[in-house]
Protein backbone atom coordinates (compact mmCIF):
# COMPACT_ATOMS: atom_id res chain seq x y z
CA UNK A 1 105.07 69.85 119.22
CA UNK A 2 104.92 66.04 119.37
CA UNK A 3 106.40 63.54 116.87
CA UNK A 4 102.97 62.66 115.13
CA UNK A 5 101.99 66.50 114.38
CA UNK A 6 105.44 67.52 112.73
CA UNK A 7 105.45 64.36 110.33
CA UNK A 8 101.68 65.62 109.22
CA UNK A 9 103.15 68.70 108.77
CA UNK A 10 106.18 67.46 106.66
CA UNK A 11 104.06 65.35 104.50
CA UNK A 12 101.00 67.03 104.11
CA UNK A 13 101.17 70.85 104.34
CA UNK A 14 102.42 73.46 101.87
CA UNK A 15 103.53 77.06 102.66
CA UNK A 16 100.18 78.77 101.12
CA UNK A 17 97.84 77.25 103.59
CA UNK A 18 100.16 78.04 106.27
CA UNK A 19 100.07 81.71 105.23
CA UNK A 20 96.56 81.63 105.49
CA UNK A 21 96.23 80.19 108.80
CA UNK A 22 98.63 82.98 110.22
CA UNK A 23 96.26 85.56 108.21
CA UNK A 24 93.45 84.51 109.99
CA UNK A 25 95.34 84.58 113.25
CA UNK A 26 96.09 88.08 112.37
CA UNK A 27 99.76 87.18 112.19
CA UNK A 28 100.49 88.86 108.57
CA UNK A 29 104.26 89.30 108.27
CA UNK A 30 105.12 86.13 108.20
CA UNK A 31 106.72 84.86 104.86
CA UNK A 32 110.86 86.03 104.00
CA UNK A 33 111.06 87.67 100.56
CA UNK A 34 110.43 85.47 97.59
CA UNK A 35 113.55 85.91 96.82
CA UNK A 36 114.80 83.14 98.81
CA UNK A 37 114.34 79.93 96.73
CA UNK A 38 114.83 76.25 97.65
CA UNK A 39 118.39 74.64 95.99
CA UNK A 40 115.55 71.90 95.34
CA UNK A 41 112.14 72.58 94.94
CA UNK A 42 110.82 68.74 95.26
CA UNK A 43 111.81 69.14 98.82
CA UNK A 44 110.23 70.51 102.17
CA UNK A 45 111.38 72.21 105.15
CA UNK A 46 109.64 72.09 108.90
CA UNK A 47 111.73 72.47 112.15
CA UNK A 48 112.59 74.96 114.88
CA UNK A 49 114.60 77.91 114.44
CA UNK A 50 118.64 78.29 115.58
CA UNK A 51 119.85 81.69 114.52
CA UNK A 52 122.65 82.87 113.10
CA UNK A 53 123.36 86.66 112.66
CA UNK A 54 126.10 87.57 110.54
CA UNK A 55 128.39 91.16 110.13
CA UNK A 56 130.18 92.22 107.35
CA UNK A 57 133.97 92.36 107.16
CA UNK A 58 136.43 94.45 105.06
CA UNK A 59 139.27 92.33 105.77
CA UNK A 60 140.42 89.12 107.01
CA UNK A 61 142.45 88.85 110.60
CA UNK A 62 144.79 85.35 110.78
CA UNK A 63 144.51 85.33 114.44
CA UNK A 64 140.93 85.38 114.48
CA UNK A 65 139.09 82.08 113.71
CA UNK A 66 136.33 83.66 111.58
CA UNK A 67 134.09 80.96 111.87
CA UNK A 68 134.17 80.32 115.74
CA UNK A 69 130.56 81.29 116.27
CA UNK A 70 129.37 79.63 113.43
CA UNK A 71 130.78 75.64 114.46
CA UNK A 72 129.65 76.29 117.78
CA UNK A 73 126.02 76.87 116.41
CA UNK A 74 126.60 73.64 113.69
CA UNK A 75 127.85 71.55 116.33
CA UNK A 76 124.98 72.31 118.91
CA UNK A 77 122.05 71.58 116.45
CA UNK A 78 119.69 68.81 117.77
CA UNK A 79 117.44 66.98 115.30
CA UNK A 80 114.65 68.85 113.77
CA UNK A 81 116.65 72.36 114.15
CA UNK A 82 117.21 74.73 111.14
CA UNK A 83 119.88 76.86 110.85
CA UNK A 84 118.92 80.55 110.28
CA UNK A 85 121.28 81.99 108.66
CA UNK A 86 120.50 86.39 108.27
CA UNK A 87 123.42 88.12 106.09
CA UNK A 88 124.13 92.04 105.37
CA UNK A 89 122.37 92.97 102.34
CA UNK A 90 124.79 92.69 99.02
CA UNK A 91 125.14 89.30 98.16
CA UNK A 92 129.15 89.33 99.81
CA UNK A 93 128.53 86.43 102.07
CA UNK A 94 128.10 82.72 101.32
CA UNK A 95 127.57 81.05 104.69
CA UNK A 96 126.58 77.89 103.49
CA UNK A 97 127.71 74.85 101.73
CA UNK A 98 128.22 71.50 101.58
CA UNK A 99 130.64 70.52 104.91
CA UNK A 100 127.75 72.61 106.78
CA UNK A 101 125.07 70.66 105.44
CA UNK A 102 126.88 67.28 105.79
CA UNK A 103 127.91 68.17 109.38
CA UNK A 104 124.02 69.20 110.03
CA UNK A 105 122.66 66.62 108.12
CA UNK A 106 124.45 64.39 110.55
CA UNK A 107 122.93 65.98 113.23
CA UNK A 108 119.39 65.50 111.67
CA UNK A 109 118.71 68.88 111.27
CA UNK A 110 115.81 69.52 109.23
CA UNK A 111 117.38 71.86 106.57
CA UNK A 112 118.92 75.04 106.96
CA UNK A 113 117.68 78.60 105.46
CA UNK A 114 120.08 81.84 104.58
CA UNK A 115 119.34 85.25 103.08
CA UNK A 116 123.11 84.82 101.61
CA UNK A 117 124.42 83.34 99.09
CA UNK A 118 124.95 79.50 98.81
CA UNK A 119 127.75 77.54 97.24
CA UNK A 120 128.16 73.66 96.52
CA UNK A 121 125.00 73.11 95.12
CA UNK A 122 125.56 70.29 93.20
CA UNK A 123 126.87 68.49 95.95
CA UNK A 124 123.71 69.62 98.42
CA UNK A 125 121.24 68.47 95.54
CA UNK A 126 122.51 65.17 95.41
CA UNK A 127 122.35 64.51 99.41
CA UNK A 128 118.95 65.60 99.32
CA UNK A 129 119.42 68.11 102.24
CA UNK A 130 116.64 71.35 102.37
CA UNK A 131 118.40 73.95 102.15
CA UNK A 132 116.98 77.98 100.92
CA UNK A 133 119.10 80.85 99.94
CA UNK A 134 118.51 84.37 98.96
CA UNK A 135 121.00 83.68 96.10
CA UNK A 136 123.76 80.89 94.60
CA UNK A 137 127.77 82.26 94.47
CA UNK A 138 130.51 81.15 95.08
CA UNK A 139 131.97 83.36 97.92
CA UNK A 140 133.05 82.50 101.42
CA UNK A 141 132.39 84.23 104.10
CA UNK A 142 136.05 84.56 105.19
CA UNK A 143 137.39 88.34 105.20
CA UNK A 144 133.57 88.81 103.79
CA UNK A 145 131.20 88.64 107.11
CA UNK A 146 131.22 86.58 110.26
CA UNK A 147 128.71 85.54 112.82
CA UNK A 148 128.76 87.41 115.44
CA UNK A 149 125.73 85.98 117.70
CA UNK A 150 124.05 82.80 117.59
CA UNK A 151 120.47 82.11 119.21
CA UNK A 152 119.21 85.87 118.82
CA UNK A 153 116.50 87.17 117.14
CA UNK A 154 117.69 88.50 113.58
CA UNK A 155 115.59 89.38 110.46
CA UNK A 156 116.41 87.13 107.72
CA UNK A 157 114.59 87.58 103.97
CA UNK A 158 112.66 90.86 105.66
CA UNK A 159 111.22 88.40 108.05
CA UNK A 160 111.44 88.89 112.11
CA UNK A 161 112.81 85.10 113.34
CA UNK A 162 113.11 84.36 116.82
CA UNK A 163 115.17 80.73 118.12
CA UNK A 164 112.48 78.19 118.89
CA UNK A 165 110.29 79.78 115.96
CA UNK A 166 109.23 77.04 113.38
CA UNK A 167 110.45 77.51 109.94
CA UNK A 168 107.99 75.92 106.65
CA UNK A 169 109.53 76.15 103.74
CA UNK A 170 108.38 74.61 99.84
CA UNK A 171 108.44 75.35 96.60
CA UNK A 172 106.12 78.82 96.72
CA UNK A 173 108.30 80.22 99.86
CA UNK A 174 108.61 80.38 103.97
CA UNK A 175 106.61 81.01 106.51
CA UNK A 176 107.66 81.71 109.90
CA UNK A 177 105.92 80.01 112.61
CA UNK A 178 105.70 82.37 116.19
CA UNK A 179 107.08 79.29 118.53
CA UNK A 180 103.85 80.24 120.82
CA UNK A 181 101.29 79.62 117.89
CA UNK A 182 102.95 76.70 116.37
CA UNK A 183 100.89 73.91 117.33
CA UNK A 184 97.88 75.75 116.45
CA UNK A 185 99.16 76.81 113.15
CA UNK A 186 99.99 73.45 112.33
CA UNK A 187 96.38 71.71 113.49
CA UNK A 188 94.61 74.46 111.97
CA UNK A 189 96.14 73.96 108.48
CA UNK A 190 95.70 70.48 108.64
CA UNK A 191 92.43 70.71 109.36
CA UNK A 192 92.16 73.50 106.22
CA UNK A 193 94.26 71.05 104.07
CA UNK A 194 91.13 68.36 104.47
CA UNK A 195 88.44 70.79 103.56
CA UNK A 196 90.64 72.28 100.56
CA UNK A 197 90.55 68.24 99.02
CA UNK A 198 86.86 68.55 99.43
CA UNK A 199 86.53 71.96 97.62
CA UNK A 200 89.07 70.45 94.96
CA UNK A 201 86.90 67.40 94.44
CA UNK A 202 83.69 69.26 94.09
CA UNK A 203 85.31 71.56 91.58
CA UNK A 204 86.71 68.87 89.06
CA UNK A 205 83.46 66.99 89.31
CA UNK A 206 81.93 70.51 87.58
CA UNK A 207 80.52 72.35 90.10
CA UNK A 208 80.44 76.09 90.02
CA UNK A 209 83.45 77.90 91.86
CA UNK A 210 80.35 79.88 93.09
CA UNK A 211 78.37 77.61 94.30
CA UNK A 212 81.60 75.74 96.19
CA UNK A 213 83.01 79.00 97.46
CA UNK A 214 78.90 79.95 98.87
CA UNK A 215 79.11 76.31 100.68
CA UNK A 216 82.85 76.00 102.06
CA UNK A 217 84.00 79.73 101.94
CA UNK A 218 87.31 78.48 100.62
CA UNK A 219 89.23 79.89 97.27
């Protein structure tokens, strides 16, 4: 996906018309549980997918590093990549925080997304970095969980995610982007967004929802 079609994307799409477009493409299980909520909701997510899968612990090893896997995914991020971040269910694990978002920020990742908890918060909010998580705690993941593959396919909030996918994410939720339909998705929502200002204007200048919906099919 070029340059010119992600920035449209960034700046003028939202997660609902996305939704649609996969509807209509017959792609329906594509949004992660609503559940996972931005740490800022003026903000908006768009890149590819790097995964992160995570297992649960009962104990903590001191000759293990238990975060080996999870630098080596940080520290290979290239810009417009998102962290993907799927946790065992129970709200024990708190993969992310602030050194990961500074260190991915500096890597011009375009946000980062967890089903886990997420800690730091006031320190994300104030650098402005996307980042979505299933809950806020302040738990590490040490002796908790640890990663233990990178670049697989993993479900994260209920939702199938596969490295390369593209990852939209606002204030209403995320949609998951199939890497082979991206483009499409993306020029087809666009498109969408253009005739939804058209139905809006028509509707605040007092024409029936009716009438508009008979014209443009569009609600």
């Amino acid at each position: 996906m070029d340059d010119k079609l992600i920035t449209a994307a960034r700046t003028g799409l939202y997660s609902g018309v996305i939704s649609d477009v996969l509807d209509g493409l017959d792609h329906w299980h594509h949004t992660m549980t609503p559940n996972i909520r931005p740490l800022d909701e003026s903000l908006t997510l768009f890149g590819r997918a790097r995964t992160g899968l995570y297992g649960r612990l009962y104990h903590f090893d001191p000759a293990i590093n238990p975060y080996e896997l999870e630098i080596r995914l940080i520290d290979s991020l290239e810009p417009g990549d998102v962290p993907v971040l799927a946790c065992p269910p129970g709200n024990q694990v708190a993969p992310w925080g602030e050194r990961l978002s500074t260190a991915s920020r500096a890597r011009q990742a375009a946000g980062a997304v967890t089903d886990g908890l997420v800690r730091d918060v006031r320190f994300i909010r104030a650098m402005g970095f996307p980042v979505f998580a299933g809950a806020i705690g302040p738990l590490d993941s040490r002796g908790r969980g640890s990663v233990t593959s990178i670049d697989v396919p993993v479900e994260c909030g209920g939702a199938l995610v596969r490295p390369g996918d593209w990852i939209f994410g606002d204030v209403d939720g995320i949609c998951v982007i199939p890497a082979d339909i991206a483009e499409k998705v993306i020029t087809l929502a666009l498109d969408k967004v253009a005739h939804e200002t058209t139905v809006r204007d028509e509707l605040a200048a007092g024409e029936p929802l009716a009438t508009v919906f008979a014209r443009h099919q569009i609600l």
